[in-house]
Protein backbone atom coordinates (compact mmCIF):
# COMPACT_ATOMS: atom_id res chain seq x y z
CA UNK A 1 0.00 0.00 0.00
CA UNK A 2 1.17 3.86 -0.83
CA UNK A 3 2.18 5.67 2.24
CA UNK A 4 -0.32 8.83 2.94
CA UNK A 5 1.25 12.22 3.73
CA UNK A 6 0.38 12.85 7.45
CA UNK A 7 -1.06 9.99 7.92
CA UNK A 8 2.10 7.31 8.38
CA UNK A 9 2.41 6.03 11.64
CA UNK A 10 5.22 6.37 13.82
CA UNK A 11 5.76 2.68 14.50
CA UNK A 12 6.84 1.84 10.36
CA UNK A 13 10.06 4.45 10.96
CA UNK A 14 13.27 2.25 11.04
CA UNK A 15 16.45 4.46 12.31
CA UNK A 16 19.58 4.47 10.26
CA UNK A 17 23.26 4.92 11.54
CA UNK A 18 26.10 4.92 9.17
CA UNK A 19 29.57 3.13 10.08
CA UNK A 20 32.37 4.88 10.71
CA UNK A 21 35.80 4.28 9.14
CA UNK A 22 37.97 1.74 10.71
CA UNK A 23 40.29 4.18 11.76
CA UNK A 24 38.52 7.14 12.84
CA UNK A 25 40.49 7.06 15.81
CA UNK A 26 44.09 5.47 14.57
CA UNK A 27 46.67 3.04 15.78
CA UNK A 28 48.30 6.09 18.11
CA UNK A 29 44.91 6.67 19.90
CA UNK A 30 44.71 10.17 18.23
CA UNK A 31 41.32 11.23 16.71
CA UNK A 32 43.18 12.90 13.65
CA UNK A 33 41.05 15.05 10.57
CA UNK A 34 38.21 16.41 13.13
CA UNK A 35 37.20 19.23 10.87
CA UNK A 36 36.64 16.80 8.06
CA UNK A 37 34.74 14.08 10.40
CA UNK A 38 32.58 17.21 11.71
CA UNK A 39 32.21 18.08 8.07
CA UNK A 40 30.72 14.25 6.93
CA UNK A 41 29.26 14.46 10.10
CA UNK A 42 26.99 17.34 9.33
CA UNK A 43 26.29 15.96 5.90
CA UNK A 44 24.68 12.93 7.89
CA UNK A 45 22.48 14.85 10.10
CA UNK A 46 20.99 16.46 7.13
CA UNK A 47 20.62 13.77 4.98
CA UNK A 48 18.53 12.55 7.72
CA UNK A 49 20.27 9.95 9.71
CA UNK A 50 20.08 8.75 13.31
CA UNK A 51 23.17 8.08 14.45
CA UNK A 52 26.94 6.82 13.67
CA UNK A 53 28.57 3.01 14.63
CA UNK A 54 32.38 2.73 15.79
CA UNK A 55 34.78 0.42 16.84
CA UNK A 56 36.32 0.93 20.28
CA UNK A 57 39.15 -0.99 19.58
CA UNK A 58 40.75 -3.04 22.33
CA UNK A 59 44.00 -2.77 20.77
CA UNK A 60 43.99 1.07 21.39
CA UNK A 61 42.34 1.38 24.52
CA UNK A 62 44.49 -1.00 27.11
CA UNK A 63 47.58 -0.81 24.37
CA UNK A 64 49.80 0.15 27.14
CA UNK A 65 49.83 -2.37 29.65
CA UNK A 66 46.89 -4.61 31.26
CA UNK A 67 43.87 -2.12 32.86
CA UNK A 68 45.77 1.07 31.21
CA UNK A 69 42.74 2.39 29.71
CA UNK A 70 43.38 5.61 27.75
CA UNK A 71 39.66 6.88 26.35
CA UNK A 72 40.71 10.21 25.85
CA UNK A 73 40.74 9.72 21.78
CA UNK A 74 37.08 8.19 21.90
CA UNK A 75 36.16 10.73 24.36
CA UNK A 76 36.71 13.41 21.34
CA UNK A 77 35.08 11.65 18.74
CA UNK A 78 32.14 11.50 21.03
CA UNK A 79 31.58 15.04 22.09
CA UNK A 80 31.30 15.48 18.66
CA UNK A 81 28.84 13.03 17.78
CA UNK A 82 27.18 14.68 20.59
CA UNK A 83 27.82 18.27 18.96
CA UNK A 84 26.32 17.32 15.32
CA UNK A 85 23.16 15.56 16.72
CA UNK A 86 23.87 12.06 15.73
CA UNK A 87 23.11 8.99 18.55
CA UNK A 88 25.66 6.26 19.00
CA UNK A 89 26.49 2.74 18.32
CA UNK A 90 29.61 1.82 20.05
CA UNK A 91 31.63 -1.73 19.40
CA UNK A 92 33.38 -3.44 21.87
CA UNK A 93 35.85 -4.64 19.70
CA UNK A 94 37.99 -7.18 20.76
CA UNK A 95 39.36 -8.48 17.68
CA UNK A 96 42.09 -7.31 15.11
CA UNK A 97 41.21 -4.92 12.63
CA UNK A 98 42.98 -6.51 9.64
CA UNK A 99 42.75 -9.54 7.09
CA UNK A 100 38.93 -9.34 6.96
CA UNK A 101 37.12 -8.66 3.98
CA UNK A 102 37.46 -4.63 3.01
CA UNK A 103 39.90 -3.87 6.51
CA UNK A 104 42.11 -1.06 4.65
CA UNK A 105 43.40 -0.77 8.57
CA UNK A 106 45.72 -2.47 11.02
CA UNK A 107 44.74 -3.03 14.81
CA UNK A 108 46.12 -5.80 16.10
CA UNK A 109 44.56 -7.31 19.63
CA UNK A 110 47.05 -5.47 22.49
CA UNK A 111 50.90 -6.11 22.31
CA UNK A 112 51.25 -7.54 25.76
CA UNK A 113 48.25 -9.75 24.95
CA UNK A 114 50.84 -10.95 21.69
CA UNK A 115 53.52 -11.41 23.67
CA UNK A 116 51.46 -13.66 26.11
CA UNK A 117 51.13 -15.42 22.88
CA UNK A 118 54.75 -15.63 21.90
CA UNK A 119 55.49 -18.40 25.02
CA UNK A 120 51.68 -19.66 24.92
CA UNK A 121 50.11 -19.94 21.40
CA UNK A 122 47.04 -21.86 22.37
CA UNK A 123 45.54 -18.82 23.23
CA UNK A 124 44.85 -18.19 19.68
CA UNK A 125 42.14 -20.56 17.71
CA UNK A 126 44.16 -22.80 15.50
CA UNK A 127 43.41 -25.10 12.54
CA UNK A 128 43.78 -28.84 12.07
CA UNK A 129 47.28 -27.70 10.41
CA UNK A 130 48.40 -25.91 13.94
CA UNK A 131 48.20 -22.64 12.20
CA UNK A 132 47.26 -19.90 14.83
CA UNK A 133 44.76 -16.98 14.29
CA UNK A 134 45.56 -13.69 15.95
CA UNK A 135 42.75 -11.96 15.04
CA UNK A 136 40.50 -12.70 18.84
CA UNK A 137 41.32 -15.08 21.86
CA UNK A 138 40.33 -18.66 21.26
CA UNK A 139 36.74 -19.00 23.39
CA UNK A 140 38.77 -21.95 24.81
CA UNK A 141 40.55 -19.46 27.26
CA UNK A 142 37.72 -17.87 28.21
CA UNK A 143 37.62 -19.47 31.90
CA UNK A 144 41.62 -19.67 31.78
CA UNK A 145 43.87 -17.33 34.34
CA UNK A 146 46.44 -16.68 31.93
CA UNK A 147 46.47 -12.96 31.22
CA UNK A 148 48.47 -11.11 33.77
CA UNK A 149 46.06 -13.45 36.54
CA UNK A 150 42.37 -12.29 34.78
CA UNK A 151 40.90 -14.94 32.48
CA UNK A 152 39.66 -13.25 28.52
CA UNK A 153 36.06 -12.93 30.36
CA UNK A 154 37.36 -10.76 32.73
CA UNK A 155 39.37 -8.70 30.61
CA UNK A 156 36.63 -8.22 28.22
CA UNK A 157 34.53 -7.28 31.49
CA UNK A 158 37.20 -4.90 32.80
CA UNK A 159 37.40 -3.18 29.61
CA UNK A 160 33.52 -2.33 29.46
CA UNK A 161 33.26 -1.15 32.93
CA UNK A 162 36.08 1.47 32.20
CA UNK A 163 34.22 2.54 28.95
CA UNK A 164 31.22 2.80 31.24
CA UNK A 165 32.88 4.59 34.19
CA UNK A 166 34.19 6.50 31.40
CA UNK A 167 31.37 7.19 29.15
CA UNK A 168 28.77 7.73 31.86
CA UNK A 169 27.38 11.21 30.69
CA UNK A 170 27.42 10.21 27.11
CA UNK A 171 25.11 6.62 28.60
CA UNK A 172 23.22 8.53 30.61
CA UNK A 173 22.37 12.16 28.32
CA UNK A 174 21.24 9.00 25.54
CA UNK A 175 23.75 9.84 22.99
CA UNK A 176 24.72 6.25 23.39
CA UNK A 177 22.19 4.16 21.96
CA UNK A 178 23.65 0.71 21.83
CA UNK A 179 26.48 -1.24 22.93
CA UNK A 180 27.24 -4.33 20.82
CA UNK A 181 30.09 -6.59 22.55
CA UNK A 182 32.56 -8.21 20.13
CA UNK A 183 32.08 -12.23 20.14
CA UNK A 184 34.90 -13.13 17.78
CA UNK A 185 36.67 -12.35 14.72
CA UNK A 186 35.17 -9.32 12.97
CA UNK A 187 33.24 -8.52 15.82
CA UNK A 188 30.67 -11.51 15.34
CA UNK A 189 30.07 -14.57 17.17
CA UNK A 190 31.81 -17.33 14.69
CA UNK A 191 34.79 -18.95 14.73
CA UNK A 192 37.30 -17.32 12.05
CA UNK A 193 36.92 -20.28 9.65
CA UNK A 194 37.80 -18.58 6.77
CA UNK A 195 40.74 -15.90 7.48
CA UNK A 196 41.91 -14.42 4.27
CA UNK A 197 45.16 -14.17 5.68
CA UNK A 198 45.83 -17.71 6.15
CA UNK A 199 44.75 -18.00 2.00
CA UNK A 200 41.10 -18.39 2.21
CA UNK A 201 38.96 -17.46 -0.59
CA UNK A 202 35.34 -17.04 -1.71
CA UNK A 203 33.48 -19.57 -1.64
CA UNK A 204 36.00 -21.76 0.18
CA UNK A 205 34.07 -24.13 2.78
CA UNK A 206 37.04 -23.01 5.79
CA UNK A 207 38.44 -24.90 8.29
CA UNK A 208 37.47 -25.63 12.09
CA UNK A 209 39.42 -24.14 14.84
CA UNK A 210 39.63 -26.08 17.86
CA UNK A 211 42.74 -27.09 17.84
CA UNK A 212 44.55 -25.15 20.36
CA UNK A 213 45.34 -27.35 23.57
CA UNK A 214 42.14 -25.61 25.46
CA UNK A 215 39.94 -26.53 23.20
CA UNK A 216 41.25 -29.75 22.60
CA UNK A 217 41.26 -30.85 26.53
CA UNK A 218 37.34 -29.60 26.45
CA UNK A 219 36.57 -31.86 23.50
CA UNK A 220 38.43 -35.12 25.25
CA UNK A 221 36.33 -33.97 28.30
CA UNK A 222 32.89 -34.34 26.45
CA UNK A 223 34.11 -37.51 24.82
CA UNK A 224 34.83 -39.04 27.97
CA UNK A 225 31.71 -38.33 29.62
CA UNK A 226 29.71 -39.60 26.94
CA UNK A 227 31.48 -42.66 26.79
CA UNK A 228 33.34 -42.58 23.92
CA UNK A 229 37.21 -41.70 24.78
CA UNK A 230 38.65 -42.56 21.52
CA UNK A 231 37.12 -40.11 19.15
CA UNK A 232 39.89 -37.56 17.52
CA UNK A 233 38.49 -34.34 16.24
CA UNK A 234 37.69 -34.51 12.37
CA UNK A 235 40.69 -35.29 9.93
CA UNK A 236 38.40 -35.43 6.55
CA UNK A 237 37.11 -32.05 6.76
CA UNK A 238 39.25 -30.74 4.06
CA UNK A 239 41.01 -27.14 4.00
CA UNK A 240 40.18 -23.35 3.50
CA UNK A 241 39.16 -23.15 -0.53
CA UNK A 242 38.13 -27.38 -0.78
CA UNK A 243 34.27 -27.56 -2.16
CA UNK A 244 32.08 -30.12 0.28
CA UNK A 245 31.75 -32.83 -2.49
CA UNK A 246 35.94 -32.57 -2.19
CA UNK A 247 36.00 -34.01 1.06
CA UNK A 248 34.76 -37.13 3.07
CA UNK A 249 33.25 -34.83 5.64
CA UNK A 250 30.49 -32.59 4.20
CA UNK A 251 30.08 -34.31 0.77
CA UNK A 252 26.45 -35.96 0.22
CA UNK A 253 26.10 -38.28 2.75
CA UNK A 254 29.41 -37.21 4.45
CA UNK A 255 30.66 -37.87 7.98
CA UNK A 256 28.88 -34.60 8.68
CA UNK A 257 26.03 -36.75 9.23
CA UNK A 258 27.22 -39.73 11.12
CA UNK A 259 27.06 -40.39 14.85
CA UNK A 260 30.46 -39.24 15.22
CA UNK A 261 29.72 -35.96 13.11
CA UNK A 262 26.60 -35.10 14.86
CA UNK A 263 28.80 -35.20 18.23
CA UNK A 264 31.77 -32.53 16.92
CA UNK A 265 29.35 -30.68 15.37
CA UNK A 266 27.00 -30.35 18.51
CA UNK A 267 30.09 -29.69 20.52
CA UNK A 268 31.51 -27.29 18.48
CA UNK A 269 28.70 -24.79 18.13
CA UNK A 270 27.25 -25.18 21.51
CA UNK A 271 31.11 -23.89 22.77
CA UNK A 272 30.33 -21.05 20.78
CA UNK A 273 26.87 -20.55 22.09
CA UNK A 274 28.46 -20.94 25.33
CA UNK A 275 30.95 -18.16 24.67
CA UNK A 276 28.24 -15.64 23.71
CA UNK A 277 26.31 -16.35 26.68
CA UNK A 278 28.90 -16.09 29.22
CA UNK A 279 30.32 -12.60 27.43
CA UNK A 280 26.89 -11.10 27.51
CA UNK A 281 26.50 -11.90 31.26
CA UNK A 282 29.14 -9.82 31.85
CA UNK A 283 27.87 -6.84 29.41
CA UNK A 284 24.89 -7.05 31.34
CA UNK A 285 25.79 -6.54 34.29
CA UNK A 286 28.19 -3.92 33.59
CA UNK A 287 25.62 -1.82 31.56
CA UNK A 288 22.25 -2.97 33.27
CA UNK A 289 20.05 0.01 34.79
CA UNK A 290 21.61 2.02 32.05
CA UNK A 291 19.17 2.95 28.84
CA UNK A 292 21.25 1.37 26.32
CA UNK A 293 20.59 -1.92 24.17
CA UNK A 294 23.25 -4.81 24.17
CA UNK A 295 23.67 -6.22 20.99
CA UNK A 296 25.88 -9.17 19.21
CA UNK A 297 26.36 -9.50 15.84
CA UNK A 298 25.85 -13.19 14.02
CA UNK A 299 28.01 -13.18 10.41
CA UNK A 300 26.01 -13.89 6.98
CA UNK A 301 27.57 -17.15 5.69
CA UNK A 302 25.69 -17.53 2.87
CA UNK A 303 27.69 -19.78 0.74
CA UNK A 304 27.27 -23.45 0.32
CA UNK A 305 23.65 -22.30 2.15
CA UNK A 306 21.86 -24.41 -0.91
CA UNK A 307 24.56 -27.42 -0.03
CA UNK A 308 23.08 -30.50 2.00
CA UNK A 309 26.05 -30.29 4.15
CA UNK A 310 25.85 -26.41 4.77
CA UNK A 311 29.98 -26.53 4.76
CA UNK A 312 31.12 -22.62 5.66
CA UNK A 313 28.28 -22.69 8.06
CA UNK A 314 29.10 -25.32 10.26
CA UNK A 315 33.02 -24.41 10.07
CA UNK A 316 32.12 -21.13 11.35
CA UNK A 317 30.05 -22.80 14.30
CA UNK A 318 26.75 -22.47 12.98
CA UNK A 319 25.04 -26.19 13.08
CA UNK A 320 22.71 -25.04 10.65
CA UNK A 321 21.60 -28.18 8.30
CA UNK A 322 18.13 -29.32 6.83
CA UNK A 323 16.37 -30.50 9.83
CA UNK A 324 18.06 -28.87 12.34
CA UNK A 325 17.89 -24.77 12.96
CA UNK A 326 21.56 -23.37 13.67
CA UNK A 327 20.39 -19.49 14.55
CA UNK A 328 17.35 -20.11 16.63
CA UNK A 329 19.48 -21.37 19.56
CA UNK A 330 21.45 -18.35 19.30
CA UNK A 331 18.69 -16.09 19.25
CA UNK A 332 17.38 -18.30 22.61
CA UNK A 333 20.39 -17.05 24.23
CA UNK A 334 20.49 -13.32 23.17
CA UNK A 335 16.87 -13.53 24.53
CA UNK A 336 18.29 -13.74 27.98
CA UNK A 337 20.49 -11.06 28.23
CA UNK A 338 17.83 -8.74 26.63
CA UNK A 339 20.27 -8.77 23.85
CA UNK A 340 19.44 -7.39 19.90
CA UNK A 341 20.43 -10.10 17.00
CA UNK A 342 22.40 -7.99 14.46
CA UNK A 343 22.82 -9.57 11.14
CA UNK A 344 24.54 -8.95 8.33
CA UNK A 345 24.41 -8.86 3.95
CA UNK A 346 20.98 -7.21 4.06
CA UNK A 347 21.68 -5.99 0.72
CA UNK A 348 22.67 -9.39 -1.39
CA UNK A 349 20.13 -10.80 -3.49
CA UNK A 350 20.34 -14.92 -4.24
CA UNK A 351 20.80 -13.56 -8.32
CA UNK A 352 24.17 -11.72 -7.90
CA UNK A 353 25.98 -14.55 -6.24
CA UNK A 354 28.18 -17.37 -8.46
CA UNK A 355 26.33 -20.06 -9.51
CA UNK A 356 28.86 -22.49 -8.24
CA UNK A 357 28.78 -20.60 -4.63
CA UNK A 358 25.26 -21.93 -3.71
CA UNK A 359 24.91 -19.28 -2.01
CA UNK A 360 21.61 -18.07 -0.97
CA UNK A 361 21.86 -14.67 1.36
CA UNK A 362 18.19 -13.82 0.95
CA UNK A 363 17.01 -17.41 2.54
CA UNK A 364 19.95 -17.07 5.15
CA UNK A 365 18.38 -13.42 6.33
CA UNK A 366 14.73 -15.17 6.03
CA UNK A 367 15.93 -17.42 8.26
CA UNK A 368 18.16 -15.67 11.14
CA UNK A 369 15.35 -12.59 11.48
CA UNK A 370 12.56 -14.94 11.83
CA UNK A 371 14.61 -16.98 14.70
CA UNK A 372 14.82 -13.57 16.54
CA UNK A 373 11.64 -12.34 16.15
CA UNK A 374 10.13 -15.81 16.86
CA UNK A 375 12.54 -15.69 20.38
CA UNK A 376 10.81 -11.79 20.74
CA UNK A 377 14.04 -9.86 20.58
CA UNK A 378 15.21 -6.98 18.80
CA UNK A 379 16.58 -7.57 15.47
CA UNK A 380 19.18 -5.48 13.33
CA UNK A 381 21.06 -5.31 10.64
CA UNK A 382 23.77 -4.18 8.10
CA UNK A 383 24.95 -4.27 4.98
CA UNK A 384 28.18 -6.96 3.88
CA UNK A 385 29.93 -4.41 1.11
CA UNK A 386 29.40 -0.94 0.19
CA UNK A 387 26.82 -0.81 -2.21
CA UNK A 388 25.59 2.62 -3.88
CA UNK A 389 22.35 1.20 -6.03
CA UNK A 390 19.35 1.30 -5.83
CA UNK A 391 18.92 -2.46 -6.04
CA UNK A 392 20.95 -2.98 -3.16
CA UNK A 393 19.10 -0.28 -1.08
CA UNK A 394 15.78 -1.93 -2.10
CA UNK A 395 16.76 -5.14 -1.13
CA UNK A 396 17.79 -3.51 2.46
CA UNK A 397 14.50 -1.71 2.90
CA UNK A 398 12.69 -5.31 1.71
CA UNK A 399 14.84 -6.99 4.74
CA UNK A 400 13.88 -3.73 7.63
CA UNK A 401 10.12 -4.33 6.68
CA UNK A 402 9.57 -7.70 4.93
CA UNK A 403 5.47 -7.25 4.69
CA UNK A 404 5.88 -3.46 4.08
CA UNK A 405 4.50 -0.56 6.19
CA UNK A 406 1.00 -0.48 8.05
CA UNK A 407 -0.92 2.20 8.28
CA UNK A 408 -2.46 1.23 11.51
CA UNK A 409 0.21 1.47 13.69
CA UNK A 410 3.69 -0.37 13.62
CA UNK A 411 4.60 -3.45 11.70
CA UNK A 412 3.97 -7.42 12.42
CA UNK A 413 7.76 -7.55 11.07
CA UNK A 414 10.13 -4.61 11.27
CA UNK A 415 14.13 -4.51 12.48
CA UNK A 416 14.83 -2.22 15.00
CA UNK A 417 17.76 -0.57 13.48
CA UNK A 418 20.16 -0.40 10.17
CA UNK A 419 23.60 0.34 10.33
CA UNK A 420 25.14 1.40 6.73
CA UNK A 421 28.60 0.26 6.01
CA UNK A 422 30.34 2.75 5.72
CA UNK A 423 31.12 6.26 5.72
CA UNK A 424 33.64 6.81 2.47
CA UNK A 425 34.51 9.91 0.02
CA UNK A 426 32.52 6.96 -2.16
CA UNK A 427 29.50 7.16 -0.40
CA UNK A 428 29.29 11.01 -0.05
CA UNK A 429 30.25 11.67 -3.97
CA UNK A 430 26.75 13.38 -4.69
CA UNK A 431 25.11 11.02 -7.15
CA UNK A 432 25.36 8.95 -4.90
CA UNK A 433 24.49 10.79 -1.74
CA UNK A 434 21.63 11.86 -3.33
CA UNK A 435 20.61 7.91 -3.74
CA UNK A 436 21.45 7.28 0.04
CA UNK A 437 18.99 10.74 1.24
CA UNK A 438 16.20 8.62 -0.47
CA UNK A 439 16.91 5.51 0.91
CA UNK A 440 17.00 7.20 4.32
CA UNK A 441 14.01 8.78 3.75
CA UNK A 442 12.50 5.28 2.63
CA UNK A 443 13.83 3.69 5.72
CA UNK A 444 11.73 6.06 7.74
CA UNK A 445 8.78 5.39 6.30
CA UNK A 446 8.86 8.68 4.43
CA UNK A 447 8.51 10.82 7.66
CA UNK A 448 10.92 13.17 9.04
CA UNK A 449 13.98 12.45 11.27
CA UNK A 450 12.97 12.15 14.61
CA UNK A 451 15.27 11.65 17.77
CA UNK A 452 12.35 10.30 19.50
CA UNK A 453 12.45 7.42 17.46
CA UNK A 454 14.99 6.50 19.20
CA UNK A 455 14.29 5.35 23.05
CA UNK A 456 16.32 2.22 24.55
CA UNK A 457 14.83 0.97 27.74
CA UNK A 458 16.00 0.54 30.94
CA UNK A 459 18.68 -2.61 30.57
CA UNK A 460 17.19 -5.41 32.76
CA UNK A 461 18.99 -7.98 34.65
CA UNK A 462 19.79 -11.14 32.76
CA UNK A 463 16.87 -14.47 32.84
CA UNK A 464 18.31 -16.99 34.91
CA UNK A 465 20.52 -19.77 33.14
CA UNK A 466 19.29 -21.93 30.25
CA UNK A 467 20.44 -25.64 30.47
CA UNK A 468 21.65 -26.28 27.06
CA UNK A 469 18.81 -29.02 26.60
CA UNK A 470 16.38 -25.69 26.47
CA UNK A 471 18.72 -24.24 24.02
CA UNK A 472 18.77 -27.57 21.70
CA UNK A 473 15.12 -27.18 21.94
CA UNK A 474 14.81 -24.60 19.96
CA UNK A 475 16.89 -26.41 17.11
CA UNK A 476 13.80 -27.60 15.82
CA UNK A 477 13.13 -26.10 12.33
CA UNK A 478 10.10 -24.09 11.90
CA UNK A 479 8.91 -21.90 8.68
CA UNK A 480 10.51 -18.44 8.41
CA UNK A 481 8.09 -15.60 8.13
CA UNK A 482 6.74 -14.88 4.53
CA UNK A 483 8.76 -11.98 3.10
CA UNK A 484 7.12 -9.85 0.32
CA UNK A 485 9.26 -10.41 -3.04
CA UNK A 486 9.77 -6.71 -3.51
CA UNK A 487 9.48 -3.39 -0.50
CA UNK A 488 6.48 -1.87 -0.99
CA UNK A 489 8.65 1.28 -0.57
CA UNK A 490 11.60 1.67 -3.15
CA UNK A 491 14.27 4.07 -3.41
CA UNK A 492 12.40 5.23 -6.58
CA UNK A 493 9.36 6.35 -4.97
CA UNK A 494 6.89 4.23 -7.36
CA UNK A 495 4.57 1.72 -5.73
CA UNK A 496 5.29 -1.77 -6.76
CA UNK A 497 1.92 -2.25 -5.83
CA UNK A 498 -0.42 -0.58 -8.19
């Protein structure tokens, strides 16, 4: 249905925020080019967007030694967030910025966390081949006293209750809208299966990483108390760029699917489960009573989705197969910390991906938003890659609203945020700003900006535990949502409709 001038209710406006770059604030902790960051700033506001996201980068923050917190950088990129209007989305980020797909920028994790490495390098996740990943701490350290006598838990706790000591007028004034905590490499809750800087490519299946002596002692302990001591972790699971048909594991019928692979793969995602759970305890409790949503981003592996075996998917920790649901579980969890789902490749379409990729991005986003909405949590969202086009953008606003607007009060279906990746001289050349100002506009349901659209509630406590036979529950497969084919809203103005 056409949206009517004056008549559009409030509840159909979805706020957008627009990604910083990676190094807004750089390697030296110095917020450099301030003039031209007020400048794109400003250019934000009036284009009619809600806010900005940013990394607060680990690396930078406790560079100098362990609980040496230096926030005066962030503190000046904040006070002028503040200054042009804009709400924000700040990132714990706990990983490296570097090797990922479009990082022009090098963070690494902090040095004296690296040099903890140099004489221990389990800490790191590592592959069947021993190679280590420095990008994030392997989850099997979480619970390990290794780091100058704090386990990775409580460092990652320690370093949000300085941002919040720090940050409290910015939490408290609402110019800080949401916190999302950094679960892994990129900032999402996987296991970095397929690092490009260990050779992976697209649409390489990736490789498990459990291999460091942590997680290795975990996975003899579950063997042994289920009565099977003898079981090695997988040797037939291939390597980064194999296909699934290339190797004994995930091919058709595949050891994937045997007792054996059922076991490994149960274990393996419910450690990651696991990790997100006990992380988000410990954002709640720092942040609760504050009005501020917790969020934790899930990646978009969308290749090999259309495979039986779902190969990049379960490397990356997601036991997502036909039969069995691999986000709802997750979703379970977030719902007990009062925690948003973010998501990502809002903007791919099944058509634009390579044939021999089976990828399929628009059932993956089907799926994941209907496991968080069917677990009554928030649900966000972002773009993978920069896209200027008006395909992509209608493909976003399809994802924010999937049966359109209503024009009796807020959507059955509607995210509660997109973030735009990212700000760029690309984005702001003005064909193509002039593009994003309608999209914006579209995202909003064709009403003006409004900062009351914006209003996090009070952060509750955590629900008590959930035994992980609750969270295997919800495994169960059920029918995503129906999605409209096309937004009843487009960049274009036209009604698809008529």
């Amino acid at each position: 249905m056409a949206p009517i001038p004056g008549v559009m209710p409030m509840g159909n406006y979805v706020p957008v925020y627009v990604m910083l770059p990676l190094g807004v604030v750089n390697s030296d902790n110095v917020f450099p080019d301030q003039d031209k960051v007020e400048n794109e700033l400003k250019q934000l506001k009036e284009a009619g967007c809600d806010g900005i996201m940013v990394d607060v980068w680990w690396g930078i923050i406790e560079a100098k030694g362990p609980k040496n917190y230096d926030w005066s950088a962030y503190k000046e990129l904040f006070q002028l967030v503040r200054k042009c209007g804009l709400k924000i989305q700040a990132i714990m980020s706990f990983h490296q910025c570097g090797g990922n797909v479009g990082d022009a920028v090098f963070i690494p994790i902090p040095k004296w966390i690296l040099q903890i490495g140099n004489n221990n390098p389990d800490i790191f996740y590592t592959n069947k081949a021993g190679n280590r990943n420095q990008e994030y701490l392997s989850l099997g350290v979480d619970n390990q006293s290794l780091f100058d006598g704090r386990t990775a838990l409580e460092m990652y706790r320690d370093f949000m209750e300085s941002f919040r000591d720090n940050m409290t007028n910015f939490l408290r004034a609402g110019d800080i809208v949401d916190i999302e905590v950094g679960c892994g490499a990129a900032g999402e809750l996987r296991y970095p299966s397929y690092p490009e800087t260990q050779g992976w490519v697209y649409p390489g299946i990736g490789e498990f990483q459990c291999y460091d002596k942590y997680m290795v002692a975990d996975w003899k302990e579950a063997n042994k108390q289920a009565g099977h001591a003898n079981w090695e972790m997988p040797k037939n699971a291939g390597t980064y760029n194999d296909t699934p048909e290339k190797t004994e594991f995930f091919r058709l019928n595949g050891t994937y699917d045997s007792e054996f692979g059922k076991f490994f793969l149960t274990w393996y995602s419910n450690k990651l489960i696991i990790h997100g759970d006990q992380i988000l305890e410990q954002a709640n409790k720092v942040f609760v009573g504050f009005r501020a949503n917790i969020a934790a981003k899930v990646s978009g592996i969308h290749w090999w989705y259309n495979d039986v075996s779902h190969a990049a998917e379960l490397t990356a920790g997601f036991y997502n197969i036909s039969g069995r649901d691999g986000y709802r579980p997750i979703a379970r969890m977030l719902a007990r910390h009062h925690t948003t789902l973010n998501f990502t490749c809002l903007e791919m379409r099944d058509s634009e991906q390579p044939a021999e990729a089976k990828s399929a991005p628009q059932e993956l986003v089907q799926q994941v938003l209907s496991s968080g909405w069917k677990e009554f949590i928030d649900v966000a969202g972002e773009n993978a890659l920069p896209r200027f086009d008006a395909t992509a953008y209608d493909q976003m606003l399809l994802n924010v609203r999937p049966n359109g607007v209503n024009l009796n009060g807020p959507p059955k279906l509607k995210m509660s945020g997109l973030t735009y990746l990212r700000l760029s001289d690309d984005l702001l050349l003005k064909d193509n700003f002039e593009l994003f100002k309608k999209f914006v506009k579209k995202m909003h349901a064709d009403l003006d900006a409004s900062p009351n659209a914006i209003s996090p509630p009070v952060l509750e406590r955590s629900n008590s535990a959930i035994a992980i036979d609750e969270l295997l529950e919800a495994t169960k497969v059920s029918r995503a949502f129906p999605w409209y084919d096309v937004t009843d809203m487009p960049v274009d103005g036209s009604n698809p409709f008529d």
